[in-house]
C-alpha atoms as a PDB file:
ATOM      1  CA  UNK A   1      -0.425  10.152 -28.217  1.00  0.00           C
ATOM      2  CA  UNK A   2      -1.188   6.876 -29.437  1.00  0.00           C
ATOM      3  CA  UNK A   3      -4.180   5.016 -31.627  1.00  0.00           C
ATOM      4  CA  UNK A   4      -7.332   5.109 -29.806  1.00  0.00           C
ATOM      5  CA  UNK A   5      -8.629   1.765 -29.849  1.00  0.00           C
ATOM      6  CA  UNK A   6     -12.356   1.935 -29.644  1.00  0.00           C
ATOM      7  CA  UNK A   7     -14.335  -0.930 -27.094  1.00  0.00           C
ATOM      8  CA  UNK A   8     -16.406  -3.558 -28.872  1.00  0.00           C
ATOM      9  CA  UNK A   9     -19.731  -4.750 -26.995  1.00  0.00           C
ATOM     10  CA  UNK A  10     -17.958  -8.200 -26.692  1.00  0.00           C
ATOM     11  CA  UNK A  11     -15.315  -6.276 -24.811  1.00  0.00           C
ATOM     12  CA  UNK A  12     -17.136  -4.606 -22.477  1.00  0.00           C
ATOM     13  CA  UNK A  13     -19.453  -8.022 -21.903  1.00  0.00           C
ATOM     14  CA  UNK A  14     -16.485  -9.474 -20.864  1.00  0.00           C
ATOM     15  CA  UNK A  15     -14.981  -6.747 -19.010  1.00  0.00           C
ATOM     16  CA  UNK A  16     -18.526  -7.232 -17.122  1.00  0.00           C
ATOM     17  CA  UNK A  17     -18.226 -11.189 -16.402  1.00  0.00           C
ATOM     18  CA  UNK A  18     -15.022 -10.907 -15.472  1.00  0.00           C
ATOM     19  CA  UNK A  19     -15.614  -8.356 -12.818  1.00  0.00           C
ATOM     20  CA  UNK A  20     -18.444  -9.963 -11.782  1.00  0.00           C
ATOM     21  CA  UNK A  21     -16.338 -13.033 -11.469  1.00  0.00           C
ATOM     22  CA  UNK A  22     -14.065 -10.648  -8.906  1.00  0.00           C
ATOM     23  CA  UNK A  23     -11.123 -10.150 -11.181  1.00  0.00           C
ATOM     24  CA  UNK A  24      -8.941  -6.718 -10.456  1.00  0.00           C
ATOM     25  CA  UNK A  25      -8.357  -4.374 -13.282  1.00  0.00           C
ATOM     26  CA  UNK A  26      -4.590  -5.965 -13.917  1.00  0.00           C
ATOM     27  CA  UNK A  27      -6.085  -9.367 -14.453  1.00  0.00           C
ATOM     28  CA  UNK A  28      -9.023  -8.227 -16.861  1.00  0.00           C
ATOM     29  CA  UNK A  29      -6.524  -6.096 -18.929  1.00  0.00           C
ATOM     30  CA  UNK A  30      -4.566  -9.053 -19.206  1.00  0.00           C
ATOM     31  CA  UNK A  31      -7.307 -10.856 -20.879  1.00  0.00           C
ATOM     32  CA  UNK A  32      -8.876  -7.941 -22.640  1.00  0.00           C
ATOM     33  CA  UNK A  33      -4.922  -6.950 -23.846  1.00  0.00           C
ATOM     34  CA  UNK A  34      -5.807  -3.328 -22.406  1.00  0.00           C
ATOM     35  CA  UNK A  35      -4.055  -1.132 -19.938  1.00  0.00           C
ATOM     36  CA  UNK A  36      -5.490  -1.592 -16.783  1.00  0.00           C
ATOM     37  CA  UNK A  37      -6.013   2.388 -16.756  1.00  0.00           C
ATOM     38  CA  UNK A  38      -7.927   1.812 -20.088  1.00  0.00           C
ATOM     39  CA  UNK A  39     -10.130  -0.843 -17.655  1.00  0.00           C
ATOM     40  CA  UNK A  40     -10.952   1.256 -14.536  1.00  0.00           C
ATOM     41  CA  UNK A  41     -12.046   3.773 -17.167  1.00  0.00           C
ATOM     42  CA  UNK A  42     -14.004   1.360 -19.199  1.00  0.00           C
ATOM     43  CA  UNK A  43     -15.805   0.226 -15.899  1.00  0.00           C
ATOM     44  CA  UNK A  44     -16.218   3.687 -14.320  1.00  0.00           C
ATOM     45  CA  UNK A  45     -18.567   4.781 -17.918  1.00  0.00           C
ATOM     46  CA  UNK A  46     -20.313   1.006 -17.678  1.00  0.00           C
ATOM     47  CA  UNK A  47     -20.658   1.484 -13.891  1.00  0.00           C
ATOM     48  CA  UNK A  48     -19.193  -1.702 -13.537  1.00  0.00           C
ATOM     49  CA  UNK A  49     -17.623  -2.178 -10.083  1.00  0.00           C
ATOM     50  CA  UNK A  50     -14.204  -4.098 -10.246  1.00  0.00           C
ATOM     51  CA  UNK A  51     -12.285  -5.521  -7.211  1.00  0.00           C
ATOM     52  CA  UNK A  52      -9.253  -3.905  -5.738  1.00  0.00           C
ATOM     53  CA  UNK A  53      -6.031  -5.767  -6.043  1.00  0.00           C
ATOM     54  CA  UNK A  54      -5.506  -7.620  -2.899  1.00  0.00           C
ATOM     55  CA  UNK A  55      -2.173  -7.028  -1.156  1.00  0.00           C
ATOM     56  CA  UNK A  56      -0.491  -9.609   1.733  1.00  0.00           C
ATOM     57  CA  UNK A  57      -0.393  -7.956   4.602  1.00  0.00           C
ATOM     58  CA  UNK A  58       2.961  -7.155   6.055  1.00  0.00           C
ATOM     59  CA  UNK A  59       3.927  -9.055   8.993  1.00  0.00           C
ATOM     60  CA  UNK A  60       4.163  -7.168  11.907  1.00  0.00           C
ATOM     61  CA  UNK A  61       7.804  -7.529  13.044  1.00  0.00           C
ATOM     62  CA  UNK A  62       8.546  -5.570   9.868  1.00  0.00           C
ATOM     63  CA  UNK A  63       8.716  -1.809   9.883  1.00  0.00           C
ATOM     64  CA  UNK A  64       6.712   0.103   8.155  1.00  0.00           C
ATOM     65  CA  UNK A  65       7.968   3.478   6.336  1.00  0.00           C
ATOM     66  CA  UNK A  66       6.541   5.992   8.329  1.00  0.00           C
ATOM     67  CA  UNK A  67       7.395   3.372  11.333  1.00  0.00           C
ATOM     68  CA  UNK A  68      11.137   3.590   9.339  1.00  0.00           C
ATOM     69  CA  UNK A  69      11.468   6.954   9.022  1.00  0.00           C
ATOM     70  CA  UNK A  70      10.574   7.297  12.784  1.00  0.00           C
ATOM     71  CA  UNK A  71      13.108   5.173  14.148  1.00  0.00           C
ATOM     72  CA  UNK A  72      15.034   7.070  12.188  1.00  0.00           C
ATOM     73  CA  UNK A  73      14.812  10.470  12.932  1.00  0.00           C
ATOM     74  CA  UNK A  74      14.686   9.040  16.587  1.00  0.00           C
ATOM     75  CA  UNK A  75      18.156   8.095  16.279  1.00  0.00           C
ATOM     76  CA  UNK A  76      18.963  11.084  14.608  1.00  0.00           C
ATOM     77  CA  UNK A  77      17.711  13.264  17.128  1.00  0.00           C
ATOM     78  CA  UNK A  78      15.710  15.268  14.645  1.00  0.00           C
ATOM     79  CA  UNK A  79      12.138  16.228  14.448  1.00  0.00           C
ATOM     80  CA  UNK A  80       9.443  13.287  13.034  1.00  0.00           C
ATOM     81  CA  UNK A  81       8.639  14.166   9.706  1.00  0.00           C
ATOM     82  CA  UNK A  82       5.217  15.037   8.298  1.00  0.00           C
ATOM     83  CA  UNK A  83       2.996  12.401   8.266  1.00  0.00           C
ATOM     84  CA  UNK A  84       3.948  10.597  11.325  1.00  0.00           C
ATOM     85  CA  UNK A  85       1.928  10.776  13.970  1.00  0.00           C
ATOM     86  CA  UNK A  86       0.400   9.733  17.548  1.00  0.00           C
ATOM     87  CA  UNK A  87      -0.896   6.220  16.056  1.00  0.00           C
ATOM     88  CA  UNK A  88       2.662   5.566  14.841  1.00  0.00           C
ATOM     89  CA  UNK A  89       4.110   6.351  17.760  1.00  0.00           C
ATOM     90  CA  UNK A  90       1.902   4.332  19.464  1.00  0.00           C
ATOM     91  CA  UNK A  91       1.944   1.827  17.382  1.00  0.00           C
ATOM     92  CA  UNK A  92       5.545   1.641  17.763  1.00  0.00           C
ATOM     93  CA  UNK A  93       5.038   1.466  21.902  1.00  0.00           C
ATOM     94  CA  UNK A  94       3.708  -1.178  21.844  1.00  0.00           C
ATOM     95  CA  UNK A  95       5.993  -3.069  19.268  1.00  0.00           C
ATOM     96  CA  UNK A  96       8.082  -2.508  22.139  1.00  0.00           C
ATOM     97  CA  UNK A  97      10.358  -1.005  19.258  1.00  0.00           C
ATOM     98  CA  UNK A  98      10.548   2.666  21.319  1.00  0.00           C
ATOM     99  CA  UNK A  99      10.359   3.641  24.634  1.00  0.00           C
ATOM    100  CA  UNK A 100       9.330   7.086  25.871  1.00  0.00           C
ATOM    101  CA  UNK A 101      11.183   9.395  27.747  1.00  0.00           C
ATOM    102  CA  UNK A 102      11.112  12.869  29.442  1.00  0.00           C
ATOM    103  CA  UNK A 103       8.753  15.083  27.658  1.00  0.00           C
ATOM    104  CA  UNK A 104       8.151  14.353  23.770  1.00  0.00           C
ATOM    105  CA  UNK A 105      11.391  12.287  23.520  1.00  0.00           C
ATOM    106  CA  UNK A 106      11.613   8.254  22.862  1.00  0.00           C
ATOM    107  CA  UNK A 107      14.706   6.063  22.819  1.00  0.00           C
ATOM    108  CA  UNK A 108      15.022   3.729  20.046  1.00  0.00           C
ATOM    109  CA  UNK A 109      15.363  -0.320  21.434  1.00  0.00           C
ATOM    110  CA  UNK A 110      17.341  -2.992  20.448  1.00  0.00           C
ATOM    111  CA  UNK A 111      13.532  -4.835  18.658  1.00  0.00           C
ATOM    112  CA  UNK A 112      12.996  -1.604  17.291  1.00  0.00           C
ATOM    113  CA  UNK A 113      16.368  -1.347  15.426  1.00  0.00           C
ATOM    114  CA  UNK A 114      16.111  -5.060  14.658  1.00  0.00           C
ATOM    115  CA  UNK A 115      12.692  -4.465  12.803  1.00  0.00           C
ATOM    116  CA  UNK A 116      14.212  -1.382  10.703  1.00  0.00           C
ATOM    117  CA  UNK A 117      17.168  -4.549   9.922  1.00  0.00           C
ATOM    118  CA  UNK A 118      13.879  -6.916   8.549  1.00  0.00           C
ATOM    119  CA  UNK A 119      14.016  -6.976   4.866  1.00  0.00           C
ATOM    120  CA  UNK A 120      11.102  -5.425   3.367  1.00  0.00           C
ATOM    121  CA  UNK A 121       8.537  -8.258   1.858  1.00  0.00           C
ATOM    122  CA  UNK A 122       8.003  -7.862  -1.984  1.00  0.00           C
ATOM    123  CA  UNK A 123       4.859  -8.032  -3.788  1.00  0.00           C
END
């Protein structure tokens, strides 16, 4: 385990402005040069609420995982995994990326193999 560093009052007041300012836990570690674990902590015992990190949405030509994994096991002919379910498949309707067939079955289309293709936005 490593040194404990103890948190100064000047610390914590500017963990507080800088929350209060709408900065995520990444950003105020980088400032405070703390982990941001060490700054959700810091904020949960001050009761300081600090903004989630925002993340870009993905666009919606590009497959999700579970969305993925789906057109996937489609293919496959196997069983969907755990985890997706009727709002996936739904979802995936009306992508127009699967089609459904007799009974629980879908067929996989040419814009649904096409999305699995789409690289995977970073960050």
């Amino acid at each position: 385990m490593g040194i404990v560093r103890r948190w100064s009052s000047d610390e914590d007041e500017k963990l507080r402005e800088l929350a209060r300012v709408g900065k995520n836990a990444l950003e105020i570690s980088n400032e405070l040069t703390r982990s941001a674990s060490a700054v959700r902590r810091r904020a949960e015992v001050l009761s300081v609420l600090i903004m989630a990190k925002a993340f870009r949405a993905r666009p919606s030509h590009v497959a999700t995982h579970l969305e993925r994994v789906a057109i996937d096991a489609i293919r496959h002919r196997r069983p969907f995994p755990a985890g997706i379910g009727p709002s996936t498949i739904a979802g995936m309707i009306e992508k127009g990326w699967i089609l459904p067939e007799m009974g629980r079955k879908y067929r996989v289309t040419d814009a649904g193999v096409e999305a699995v293709r789409r690289k995977i936005p970073s960050g």
